[in-house]
C-alpha atoms as a PDB file:
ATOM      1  CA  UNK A   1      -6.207  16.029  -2.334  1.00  0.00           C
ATOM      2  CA  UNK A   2      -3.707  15.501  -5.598  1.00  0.00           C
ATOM      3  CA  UNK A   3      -5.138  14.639  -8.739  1.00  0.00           C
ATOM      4  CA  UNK A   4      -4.905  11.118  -9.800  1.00  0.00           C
ATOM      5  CA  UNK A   5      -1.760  10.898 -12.565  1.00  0.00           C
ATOM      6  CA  UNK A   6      -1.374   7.487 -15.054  1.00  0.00           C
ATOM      7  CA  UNK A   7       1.056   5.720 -16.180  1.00  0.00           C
ATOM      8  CA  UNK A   8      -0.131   2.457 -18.057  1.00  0.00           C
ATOM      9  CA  UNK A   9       2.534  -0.224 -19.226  1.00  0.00           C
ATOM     10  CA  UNK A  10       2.456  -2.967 -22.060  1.00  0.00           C
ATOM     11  CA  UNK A  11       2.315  -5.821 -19.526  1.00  0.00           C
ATOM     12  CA  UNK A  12       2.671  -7.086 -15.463  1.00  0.00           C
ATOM     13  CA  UNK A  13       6.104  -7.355 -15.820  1.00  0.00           C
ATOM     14  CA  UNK A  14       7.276  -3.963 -17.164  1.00  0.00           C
ATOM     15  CA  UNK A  15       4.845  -2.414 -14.466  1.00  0.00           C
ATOM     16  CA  UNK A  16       6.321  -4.038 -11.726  1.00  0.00           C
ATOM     17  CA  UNK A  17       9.973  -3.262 -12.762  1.00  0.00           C
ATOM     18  CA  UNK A  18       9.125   0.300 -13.660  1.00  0.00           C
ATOM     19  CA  UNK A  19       7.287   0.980 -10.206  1.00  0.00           C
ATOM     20  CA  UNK A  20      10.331  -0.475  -8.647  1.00  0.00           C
ATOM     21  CA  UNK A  21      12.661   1.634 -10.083  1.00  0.00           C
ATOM     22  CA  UNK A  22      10.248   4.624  -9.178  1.00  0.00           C
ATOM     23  CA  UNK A  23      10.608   3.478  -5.577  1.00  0.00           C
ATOM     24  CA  UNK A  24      13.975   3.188  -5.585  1.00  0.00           C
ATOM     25  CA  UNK A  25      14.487   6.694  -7.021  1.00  0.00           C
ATOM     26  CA  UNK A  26      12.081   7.948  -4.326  1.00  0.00           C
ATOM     27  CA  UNK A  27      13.181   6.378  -1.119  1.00  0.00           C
ATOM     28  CA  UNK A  28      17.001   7.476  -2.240  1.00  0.00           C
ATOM     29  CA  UNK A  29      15.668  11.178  -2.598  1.00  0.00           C
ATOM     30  CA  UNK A  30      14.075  11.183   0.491  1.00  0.00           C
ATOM     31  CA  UNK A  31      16.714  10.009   2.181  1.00  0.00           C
ATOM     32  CA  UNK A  32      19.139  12.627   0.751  1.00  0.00           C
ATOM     33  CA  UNK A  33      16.760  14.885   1.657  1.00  0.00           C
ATOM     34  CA  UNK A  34      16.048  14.139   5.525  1.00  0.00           C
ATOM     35  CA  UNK A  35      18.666  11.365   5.987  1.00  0.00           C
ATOM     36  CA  UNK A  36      15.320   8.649   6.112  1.00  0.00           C
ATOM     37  CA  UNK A  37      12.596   7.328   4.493  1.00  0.00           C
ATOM     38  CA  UNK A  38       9.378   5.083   5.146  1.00  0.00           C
ATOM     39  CA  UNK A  39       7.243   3.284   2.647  1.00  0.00           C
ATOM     40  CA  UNK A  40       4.411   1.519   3.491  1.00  0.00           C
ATOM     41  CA  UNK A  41       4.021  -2.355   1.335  1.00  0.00           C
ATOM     42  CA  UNK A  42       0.634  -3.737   0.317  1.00  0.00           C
ATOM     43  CA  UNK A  43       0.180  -7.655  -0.613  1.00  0.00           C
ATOM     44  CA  UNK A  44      -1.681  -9.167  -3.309  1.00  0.00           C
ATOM     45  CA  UNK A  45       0.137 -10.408  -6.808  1.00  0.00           C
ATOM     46  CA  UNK A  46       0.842  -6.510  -7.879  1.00  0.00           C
ATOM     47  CA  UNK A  47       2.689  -5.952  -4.759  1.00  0.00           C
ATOM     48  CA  UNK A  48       4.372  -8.540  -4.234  1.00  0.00           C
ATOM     49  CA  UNK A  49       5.218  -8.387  -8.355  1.00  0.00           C
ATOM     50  CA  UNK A  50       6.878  -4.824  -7.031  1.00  0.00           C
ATOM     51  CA  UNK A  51       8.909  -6.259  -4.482  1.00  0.00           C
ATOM     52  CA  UNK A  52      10.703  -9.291  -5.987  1.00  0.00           C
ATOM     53  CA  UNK A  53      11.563  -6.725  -9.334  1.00  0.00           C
ATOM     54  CA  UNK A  54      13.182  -4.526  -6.954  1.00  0.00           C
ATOM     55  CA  UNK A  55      15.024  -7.285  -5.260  1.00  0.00           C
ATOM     56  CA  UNK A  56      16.123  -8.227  -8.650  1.00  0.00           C
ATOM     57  CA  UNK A  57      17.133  -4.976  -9.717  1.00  0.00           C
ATOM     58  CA  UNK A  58      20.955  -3.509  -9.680  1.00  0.00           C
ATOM     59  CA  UNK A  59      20.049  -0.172  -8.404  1.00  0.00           C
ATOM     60  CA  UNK A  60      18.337  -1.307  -5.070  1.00  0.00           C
ATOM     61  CA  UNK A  61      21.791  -1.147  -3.708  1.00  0.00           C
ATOM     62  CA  UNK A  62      21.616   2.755  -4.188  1.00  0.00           C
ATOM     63  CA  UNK A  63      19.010   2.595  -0.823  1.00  0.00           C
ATOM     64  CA  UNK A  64      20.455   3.078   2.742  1.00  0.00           C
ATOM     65  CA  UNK A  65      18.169  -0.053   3.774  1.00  0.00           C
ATOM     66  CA  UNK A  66      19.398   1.159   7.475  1.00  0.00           C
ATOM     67  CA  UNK A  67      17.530   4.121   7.216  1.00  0.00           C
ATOM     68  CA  UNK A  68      13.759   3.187   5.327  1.00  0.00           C
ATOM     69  CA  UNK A  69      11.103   2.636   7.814  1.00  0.00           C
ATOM     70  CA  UNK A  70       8.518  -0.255   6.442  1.00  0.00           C
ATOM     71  CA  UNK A  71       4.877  -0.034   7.572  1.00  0.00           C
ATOM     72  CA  UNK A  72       2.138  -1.968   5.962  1.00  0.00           C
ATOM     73  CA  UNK A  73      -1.081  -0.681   4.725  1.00  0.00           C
ATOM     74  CA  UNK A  74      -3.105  -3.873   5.777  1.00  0.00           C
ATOM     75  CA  UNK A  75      -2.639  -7.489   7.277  1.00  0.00           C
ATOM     76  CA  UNK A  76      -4.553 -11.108   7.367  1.00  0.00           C
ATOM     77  CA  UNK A  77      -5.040 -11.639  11.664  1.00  0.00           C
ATOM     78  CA  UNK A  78      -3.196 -14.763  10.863  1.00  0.00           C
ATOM     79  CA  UNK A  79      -0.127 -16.383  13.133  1.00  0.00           C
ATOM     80  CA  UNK A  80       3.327 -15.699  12.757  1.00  0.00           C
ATOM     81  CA  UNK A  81       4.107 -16.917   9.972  1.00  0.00           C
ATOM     82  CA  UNK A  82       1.719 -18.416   8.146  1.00  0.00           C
ATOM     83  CA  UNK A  83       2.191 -18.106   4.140  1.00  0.00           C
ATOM     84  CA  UNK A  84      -0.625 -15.795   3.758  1.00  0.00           C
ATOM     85  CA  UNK A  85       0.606 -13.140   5.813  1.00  0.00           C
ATOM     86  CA  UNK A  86       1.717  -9.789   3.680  1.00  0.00           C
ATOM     87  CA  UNK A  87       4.784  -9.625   5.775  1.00  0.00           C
ATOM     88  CA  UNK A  88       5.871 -13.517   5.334  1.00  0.00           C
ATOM     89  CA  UNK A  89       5.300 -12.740   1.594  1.00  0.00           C
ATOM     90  CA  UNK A  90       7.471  -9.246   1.667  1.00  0.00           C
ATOM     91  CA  UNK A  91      10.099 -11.359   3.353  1.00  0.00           C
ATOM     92  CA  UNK A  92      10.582 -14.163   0.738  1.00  0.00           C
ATOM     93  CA  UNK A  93       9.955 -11.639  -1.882  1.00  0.00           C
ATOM     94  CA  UNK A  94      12.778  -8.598  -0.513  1.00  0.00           C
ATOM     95  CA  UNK A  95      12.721  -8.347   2.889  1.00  0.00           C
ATOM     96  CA  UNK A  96      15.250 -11.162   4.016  1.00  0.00           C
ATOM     97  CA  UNK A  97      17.328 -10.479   1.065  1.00  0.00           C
ATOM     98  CA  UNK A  98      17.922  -6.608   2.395  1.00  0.00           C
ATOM     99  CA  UNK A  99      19.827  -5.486   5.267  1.00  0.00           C
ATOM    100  CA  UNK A 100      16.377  -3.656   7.074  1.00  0.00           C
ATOM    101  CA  UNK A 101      16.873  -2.715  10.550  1.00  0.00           C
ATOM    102  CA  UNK A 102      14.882  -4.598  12.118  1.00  0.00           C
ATOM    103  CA  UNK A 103      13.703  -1.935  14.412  1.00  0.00           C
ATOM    104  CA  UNK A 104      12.186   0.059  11.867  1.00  0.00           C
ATOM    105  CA  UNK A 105      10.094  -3.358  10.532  1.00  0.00           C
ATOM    106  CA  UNK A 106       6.819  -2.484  11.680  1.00  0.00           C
ATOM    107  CA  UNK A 107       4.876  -5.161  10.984  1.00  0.00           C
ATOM    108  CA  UNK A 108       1.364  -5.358  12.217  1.00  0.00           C
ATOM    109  CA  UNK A 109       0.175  -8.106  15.012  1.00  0.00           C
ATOM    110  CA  UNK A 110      -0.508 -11.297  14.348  1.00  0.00           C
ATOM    111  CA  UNK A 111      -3.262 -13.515  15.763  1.00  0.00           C
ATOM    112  CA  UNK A 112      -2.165 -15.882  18.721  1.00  0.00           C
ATOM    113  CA  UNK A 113       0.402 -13.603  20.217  1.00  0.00           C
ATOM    114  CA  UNK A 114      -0.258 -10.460  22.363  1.00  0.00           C
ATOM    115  CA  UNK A 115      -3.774 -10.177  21.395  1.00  0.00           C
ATOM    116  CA  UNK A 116      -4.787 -13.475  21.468  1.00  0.00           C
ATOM    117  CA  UNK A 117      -7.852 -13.608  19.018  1.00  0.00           C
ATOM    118  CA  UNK A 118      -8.639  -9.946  19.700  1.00  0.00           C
ATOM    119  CA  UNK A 119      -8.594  -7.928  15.913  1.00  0.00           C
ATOM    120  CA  UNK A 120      -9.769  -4.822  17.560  1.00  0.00           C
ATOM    121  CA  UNK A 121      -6.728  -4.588  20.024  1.00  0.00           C
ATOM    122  CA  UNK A 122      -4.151  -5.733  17.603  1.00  0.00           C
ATOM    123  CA  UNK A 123      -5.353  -2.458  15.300  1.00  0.00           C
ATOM    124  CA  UNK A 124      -5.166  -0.144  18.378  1.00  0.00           C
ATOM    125  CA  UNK A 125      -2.104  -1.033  19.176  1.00  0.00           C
ATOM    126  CA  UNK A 126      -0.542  -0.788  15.454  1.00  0.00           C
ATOM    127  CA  UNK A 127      -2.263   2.964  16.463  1.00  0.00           C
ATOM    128  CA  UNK A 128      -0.016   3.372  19.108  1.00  0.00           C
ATOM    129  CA  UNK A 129       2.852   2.621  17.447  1.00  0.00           C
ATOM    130  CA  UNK A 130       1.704   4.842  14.092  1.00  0.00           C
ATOM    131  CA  UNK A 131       1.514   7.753  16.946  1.00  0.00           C
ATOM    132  CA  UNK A 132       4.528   7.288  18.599  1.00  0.00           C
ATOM    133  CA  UNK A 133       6.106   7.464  15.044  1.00  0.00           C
ATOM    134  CA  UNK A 134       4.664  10.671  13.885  1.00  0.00           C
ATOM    135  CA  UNK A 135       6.980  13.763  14.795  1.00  0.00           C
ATOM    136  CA  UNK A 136       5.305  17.397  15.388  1.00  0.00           C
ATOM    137  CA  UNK A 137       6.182  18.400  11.888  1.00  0.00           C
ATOM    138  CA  UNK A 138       3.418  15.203  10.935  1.00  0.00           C
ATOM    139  CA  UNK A 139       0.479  17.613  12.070  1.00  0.00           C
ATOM    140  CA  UNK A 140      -1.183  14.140  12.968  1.00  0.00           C
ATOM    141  CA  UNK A 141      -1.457  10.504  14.283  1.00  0.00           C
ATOM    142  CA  UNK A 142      -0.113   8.779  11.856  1.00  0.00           C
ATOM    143  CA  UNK A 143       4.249   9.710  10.196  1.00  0.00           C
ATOM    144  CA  UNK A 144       4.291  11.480   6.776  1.00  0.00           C
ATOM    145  CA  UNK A 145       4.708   8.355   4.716  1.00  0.00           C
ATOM    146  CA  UNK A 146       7.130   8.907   1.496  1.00  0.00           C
ATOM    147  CA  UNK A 147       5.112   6.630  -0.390  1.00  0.00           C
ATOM    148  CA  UNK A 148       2.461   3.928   0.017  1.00  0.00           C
ATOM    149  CA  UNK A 149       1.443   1.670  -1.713  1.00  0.00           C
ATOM    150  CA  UNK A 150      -2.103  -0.193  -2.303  1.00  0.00           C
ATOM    151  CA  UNK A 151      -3.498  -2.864  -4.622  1.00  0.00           C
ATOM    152  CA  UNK A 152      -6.243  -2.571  -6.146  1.00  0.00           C
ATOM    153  CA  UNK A 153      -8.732  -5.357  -5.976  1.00  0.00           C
ATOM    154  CA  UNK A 154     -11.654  -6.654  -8.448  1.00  0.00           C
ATOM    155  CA  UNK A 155     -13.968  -4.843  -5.926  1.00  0.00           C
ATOM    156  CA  UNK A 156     -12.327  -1.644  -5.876  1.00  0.00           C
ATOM    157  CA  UNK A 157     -10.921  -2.628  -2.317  1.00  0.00           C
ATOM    158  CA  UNK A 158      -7.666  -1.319  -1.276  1.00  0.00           C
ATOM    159  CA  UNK A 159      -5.792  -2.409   1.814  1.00  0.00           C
ATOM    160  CA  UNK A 160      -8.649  -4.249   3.727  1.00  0.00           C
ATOM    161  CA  UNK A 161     -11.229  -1.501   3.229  1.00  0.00           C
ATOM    162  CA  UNK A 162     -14.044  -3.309   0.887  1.00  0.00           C
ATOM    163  CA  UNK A 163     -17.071  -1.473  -0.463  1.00  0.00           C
ATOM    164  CA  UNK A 164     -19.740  -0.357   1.861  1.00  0.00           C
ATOM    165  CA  UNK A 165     -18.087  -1.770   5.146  1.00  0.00           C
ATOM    166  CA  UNK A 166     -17.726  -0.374   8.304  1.00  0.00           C
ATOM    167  CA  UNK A 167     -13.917   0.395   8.092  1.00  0.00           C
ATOM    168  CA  UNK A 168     -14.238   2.019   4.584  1.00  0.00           C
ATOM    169  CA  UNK A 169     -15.969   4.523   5.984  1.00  0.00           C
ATOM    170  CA  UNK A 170     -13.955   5.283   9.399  1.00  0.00           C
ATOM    171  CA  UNK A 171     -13.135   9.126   9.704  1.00  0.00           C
ATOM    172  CA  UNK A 172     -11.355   8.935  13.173  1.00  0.00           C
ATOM    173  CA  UNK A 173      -9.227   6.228  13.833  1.00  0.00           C
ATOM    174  CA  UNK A 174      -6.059   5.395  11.754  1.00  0.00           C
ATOM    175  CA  UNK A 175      -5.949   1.565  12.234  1.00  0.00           C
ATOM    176  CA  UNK A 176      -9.556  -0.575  12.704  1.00  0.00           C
ATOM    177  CA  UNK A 177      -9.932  -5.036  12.411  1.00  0.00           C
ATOM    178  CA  UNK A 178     -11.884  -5.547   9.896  1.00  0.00           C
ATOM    179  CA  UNK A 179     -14.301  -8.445  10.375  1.00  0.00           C
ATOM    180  CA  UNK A 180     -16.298 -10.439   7.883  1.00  0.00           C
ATOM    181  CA  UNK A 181     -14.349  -9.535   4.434  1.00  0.00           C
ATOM    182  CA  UNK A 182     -15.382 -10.613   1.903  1.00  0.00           C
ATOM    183  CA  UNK A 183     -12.350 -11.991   0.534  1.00  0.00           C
ATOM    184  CA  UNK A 184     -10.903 -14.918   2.798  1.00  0.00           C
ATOM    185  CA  UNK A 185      -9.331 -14.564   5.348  1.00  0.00           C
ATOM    186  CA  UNK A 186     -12.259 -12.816   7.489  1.00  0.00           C
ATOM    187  CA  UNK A 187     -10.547 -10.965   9.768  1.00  0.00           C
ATOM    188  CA  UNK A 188      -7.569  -8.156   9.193  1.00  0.00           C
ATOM    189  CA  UNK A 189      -6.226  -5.278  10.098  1.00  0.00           C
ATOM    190  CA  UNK A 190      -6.025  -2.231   8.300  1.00  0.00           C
ATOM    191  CA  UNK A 191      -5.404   1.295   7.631  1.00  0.00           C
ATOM    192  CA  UNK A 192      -7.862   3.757   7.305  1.00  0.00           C
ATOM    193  CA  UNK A 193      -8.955   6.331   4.342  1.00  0.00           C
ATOM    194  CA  UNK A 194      -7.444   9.196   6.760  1.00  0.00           C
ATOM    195  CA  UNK A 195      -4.583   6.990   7.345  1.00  0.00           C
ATOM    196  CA  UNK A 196      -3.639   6.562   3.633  1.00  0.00           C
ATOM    197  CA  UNK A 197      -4.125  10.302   3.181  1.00  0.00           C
ATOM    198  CA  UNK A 198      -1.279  10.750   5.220  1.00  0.00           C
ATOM    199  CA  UNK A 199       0.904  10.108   2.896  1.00  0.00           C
ATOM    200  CA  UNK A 200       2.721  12.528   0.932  1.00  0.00           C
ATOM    201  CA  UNK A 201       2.628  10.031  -2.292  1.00  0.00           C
ATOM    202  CA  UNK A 202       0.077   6.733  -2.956  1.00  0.00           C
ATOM    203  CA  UNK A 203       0.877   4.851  -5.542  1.00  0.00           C
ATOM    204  CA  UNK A 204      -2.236   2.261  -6.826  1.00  0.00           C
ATOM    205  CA  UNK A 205      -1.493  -0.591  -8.794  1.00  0.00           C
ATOM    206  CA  UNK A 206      -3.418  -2.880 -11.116  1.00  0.00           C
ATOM    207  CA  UNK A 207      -2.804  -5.459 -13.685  1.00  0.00           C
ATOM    208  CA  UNK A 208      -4.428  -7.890 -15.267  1.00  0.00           C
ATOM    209  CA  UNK A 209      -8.416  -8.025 -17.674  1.00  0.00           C
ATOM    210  CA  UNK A 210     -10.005  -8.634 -13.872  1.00  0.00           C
ATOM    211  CA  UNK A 211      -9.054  -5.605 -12.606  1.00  0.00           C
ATOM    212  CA  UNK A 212     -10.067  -3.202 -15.676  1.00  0.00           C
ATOM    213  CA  UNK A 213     -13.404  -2.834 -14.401  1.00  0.00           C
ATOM    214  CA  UNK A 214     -12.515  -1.438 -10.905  1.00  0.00           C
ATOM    215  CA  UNK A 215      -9.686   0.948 -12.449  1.00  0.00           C
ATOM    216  CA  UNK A 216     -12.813   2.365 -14.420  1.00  0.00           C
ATOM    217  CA  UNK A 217     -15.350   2.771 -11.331  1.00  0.00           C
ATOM    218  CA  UNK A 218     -12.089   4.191  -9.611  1.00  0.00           C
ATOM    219  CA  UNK A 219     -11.644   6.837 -11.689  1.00  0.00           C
ATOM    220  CA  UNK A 220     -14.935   7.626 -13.346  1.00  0.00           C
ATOM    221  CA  UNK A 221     -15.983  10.064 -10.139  1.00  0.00           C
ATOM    222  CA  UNK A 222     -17.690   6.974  -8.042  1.00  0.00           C
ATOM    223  CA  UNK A 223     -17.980   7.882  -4.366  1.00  0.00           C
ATOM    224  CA  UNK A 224     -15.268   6.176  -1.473  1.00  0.00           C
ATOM    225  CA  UNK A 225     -17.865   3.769   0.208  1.00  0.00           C
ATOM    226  CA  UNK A 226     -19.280   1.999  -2.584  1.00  0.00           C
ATOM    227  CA  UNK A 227     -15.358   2.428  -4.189  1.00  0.00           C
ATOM    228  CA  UNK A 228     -12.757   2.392  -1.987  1.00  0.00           C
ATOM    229  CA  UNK A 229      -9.885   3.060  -4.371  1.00  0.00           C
ATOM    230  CA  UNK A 230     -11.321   6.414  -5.561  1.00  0.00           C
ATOM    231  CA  UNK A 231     -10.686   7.422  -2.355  1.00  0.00           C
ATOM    232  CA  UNK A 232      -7.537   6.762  -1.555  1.00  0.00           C
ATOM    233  CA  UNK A 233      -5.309   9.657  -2.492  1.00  0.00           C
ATOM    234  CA  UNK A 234      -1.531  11.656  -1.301  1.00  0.00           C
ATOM    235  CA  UNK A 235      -0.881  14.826   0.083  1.00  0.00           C
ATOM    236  CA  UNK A 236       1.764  15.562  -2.859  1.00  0.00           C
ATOM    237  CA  UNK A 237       0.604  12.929  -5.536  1.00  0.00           C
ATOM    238  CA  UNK A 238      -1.733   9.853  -6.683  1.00  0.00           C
ATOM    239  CA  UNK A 239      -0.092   7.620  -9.093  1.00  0.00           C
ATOM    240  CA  UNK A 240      -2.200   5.116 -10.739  1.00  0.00           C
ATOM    241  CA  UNK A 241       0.613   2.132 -12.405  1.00  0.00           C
ATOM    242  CA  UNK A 242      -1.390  -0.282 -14.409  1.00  0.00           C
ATOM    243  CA  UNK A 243      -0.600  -2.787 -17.313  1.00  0.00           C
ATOM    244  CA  UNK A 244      -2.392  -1.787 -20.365  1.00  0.00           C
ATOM    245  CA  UNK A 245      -5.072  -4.733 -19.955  1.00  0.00           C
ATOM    246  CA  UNK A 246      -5.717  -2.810 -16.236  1.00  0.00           C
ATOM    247  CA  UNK A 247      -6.135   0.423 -18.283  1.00  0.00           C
ATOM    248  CA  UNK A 248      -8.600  -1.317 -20.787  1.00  0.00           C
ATOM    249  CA  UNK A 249     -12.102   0.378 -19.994  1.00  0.00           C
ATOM    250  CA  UNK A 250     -10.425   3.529 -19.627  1.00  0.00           C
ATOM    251  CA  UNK A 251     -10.391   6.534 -22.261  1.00  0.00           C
ATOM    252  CA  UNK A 252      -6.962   7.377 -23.711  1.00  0.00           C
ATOM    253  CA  UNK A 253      -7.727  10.702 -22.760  1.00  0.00           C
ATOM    254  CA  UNK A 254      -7.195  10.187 -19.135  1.00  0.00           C
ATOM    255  CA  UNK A 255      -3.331   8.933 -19.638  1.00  0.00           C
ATOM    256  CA  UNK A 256      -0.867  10.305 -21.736  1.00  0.00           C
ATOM    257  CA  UNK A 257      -0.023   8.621 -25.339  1.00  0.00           C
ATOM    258  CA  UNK A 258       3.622   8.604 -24.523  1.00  0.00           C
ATOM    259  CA  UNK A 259       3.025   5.790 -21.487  1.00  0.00           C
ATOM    260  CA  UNK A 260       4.915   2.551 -22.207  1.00  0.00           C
END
């Protein structure tokens, strides 16, 4: 478990093209490193913020877009291609704009197609595919993520684990439907806590007065279940990027003066 670390920024804006350019960096290291990278996208305003700055920014050329694997840390059980699927948002926001192979586009099921209206098969089979990713040097089910990345909601949510439902607190399986959220739609698919943990970096991000309140239960020591985002944490590092009204209920102490 890595420590949370903070970095707070004067506004939305500067977050999202500061986290960008941190991903960038990030997926070109790992990449010089092992000669590939995978990042796993979340939704929502913040991530979505994320991915249209690094469309618009000069340096995304510097990625080998060939070679970055692209998972997603939850999905609405919606059909292909309805507007309020993460992935048909990733798309008009980077994806289509980015020369992804689209082999290594894991996107997770949609409703209507394979599974039908089945949730519970749809995660299983994201699973399988998380499984058949993960090389021995992975020591587990799901590949060694470079970096994921999670919004964090008004209820402390993250991916499509809310407080005090059944998936939030899941200790076996990597992928589970979720059914009844309480944010619309019902039913999803998500990662799990022991998913996320795979990863050797997970980045949070937050902006905006609602979500100042759930950065503060985050980090004040509440427990996973009734707090989702406190327990979501990297192998190598937790990075917390919020806008300074995000960061509002928080005590300077916790983030360095020097944060722009």
């Amino acid at each position: 478990m890595s420590t949370p670390q903070l970095v707070v920024h004067r506004d939305k804006e500067l977050m999202a093209q500061a986290a960008a350019a941190r991903l960038i960096t990030k997926i070109v290291d790992a990449q010089a490193s092992r000669g590939h990278a995978s990042v796993v996208l979340t939704g929502g305003r913040n991530g979505n913020g994320l991915l249209a700055a690094l469309a618009a920014a000069p340096a995304r050329d510097a990625v080998d877009w060939g070679r970055l694997d692209v998972w997603w840390g939850d999905e609405r059980f919606l059909p292909e291609g309805d507007p309020e699927r993460n992935i048909t948002q990733a798309r008009e926001a980077l994806l289509d704009a980015v020369p992804l192979d689209p082999k290594r586009v894991h996107a997770m099921p949609a409703s209507g197609g394979t599974y039908g209206a089945d949730v519970d098969a749809a995660a299983e089979a994201y699973a399988v595919e998380l499984a058949q990713a993960a090389g021995i040097e992975n020591h587990g089910a799901v590949p060694t993520f470079d970096v994921l990345l999670l919004g964090v909601g008004p209820d402390t949510h993250v991916a499509s684990l809310f407080p005090e439902l059944p998936a939030v607190r899941e200790t076996e399986r990597t992928v589970v439907g979720v059914h009844g959220a309480p944010k619309p739609p019902p039913t999803r698919v998500t990662l799990t806590l022991p998913a996320i943990r795979a990863a050797r970096e997970v980045w949070l991000l937050a902006a905006g007065e609602d979500k100042a309140n759930a950065v503060a239960i985050a980090l004040s020591g509440a427990g996973e279940i009734q707090a989702p985002a406190a327990g979501a944490y990297g192998r190598q590092r937790t990075l917390w990027l919020l806008d300074s009204t995000a960061a509002a209920q928080l005590p300077r102490s916790l983030y360095p003066p020097a944060s722009p």
